[in-house]
Protein backbone atom coordinates (compact mmCIF):
# COMPACT_ATOMS: atom_id res chain seq x y z
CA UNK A 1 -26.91 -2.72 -92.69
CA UNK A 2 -24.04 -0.06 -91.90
CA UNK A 3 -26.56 2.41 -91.62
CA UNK A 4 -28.28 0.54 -89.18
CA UNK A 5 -25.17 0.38 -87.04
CA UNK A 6 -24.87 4.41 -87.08
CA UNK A 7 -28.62 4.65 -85.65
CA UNK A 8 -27.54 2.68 -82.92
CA UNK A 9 -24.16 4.52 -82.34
CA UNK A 10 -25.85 7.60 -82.95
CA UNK A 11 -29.05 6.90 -80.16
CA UNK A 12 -26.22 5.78 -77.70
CA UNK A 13 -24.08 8.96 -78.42
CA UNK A 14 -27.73 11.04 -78.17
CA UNK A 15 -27.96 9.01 -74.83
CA UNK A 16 -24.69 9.61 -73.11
CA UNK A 17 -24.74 12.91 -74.08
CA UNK A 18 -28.29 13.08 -72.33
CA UNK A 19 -26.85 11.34 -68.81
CA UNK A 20 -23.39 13.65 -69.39
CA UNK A 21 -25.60 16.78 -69.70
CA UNK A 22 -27.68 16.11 -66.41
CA UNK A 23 -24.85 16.00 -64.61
CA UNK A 24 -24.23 19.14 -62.01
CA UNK A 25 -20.08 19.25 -63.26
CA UNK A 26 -21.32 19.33 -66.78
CA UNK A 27 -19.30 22.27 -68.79
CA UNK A 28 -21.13 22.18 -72.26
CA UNK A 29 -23.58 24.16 -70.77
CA UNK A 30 -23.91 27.06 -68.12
CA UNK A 31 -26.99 25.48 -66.53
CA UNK A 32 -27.19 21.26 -66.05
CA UNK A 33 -30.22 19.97 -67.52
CA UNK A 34 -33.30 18.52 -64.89
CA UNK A 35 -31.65 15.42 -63.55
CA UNK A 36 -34.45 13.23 -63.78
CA UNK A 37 -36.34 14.18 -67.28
CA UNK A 38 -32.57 14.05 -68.43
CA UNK A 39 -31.48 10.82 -67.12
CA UNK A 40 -35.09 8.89 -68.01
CA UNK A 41 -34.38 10.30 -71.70
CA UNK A 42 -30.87 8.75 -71.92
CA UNK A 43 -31.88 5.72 -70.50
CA UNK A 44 -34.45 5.40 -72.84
CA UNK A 45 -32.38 6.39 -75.94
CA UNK A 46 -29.34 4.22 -74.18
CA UNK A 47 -31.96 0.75 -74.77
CA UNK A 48 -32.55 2.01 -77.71
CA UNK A 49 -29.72 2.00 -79.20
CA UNK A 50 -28.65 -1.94 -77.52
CA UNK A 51 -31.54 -2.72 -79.49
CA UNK A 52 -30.89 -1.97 -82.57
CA UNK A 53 -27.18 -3.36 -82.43
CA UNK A 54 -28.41 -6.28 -81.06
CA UNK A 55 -30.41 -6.31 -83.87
CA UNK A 56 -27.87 -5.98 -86.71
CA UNK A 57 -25.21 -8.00 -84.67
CA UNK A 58 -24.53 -10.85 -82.83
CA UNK A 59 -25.12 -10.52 -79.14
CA UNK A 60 -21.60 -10.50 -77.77
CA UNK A 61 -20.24 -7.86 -80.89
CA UNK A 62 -23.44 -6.00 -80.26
CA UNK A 63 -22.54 -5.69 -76.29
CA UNK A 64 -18.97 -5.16 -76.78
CA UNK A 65 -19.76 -2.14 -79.28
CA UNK A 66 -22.28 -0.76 -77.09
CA UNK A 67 -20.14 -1.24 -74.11
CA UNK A 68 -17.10 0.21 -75.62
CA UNK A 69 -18.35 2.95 -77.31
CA UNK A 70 -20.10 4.26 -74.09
CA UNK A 71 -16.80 4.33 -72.12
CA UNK A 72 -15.14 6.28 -74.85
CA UNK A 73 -18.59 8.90 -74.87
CA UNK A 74 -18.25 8.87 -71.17
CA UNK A 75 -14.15 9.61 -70.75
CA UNK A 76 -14.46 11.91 -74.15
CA UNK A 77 -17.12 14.21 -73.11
CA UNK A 78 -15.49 15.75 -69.76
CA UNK A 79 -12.64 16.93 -71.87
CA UNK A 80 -14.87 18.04 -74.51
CA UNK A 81 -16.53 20.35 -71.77
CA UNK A 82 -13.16 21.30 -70.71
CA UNK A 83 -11.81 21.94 -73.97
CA UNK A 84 -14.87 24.36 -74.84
CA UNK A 85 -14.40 26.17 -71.16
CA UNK A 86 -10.94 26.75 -71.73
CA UNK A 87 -11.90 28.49 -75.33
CA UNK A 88 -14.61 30.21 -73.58
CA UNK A 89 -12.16 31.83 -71.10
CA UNK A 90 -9.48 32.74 -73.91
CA UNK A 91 -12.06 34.51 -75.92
CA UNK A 92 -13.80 36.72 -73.34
């Protein structure tokens, strides 16, 4: 059952990551992804993974994990990008 819980963390991360990499002030990448192939994907993956924790949970823990853990993808990533520009500038 634990494992199950990691898919669905794991298809939301895949998901955020997905919407976060679309984004035009993206800094993982030089170039953004295509906005909308990008966005329909991590929607997609984004049910997904509700899905499967509503699945393995009960419907208010399953929300409240899914919920959560997208708002700390979402505030995480930005500095992520940041951290990796900042490397990239040191290095070069």
């Amino acid at each position: 059952m634990n494992w199950i819980i990691a898919l669905g963390l794991l298809l939301a991360t895949a998901g955020s990551a997905s919407i976060y990499l679309a984004s035009p002030n993206q800094r993982w990448l030089v170039a953004p992804w295509p906005a909308r192939p990008a966005r329909a994907a991590g929607t997609l993956l984004l049910a997904a993974a509700l899905i499967v924790l509503l699945q393995v949970l009960q419907p208010a823990a399953g929300c409240f994990v899914f919920l959560h853990w997208l708002m700390l993808l979402f505030v995480l990533f930005p500095y992520l990008g940041a951290l990796r520009s900042a490397r990239r500038r040191t290095v070069a």
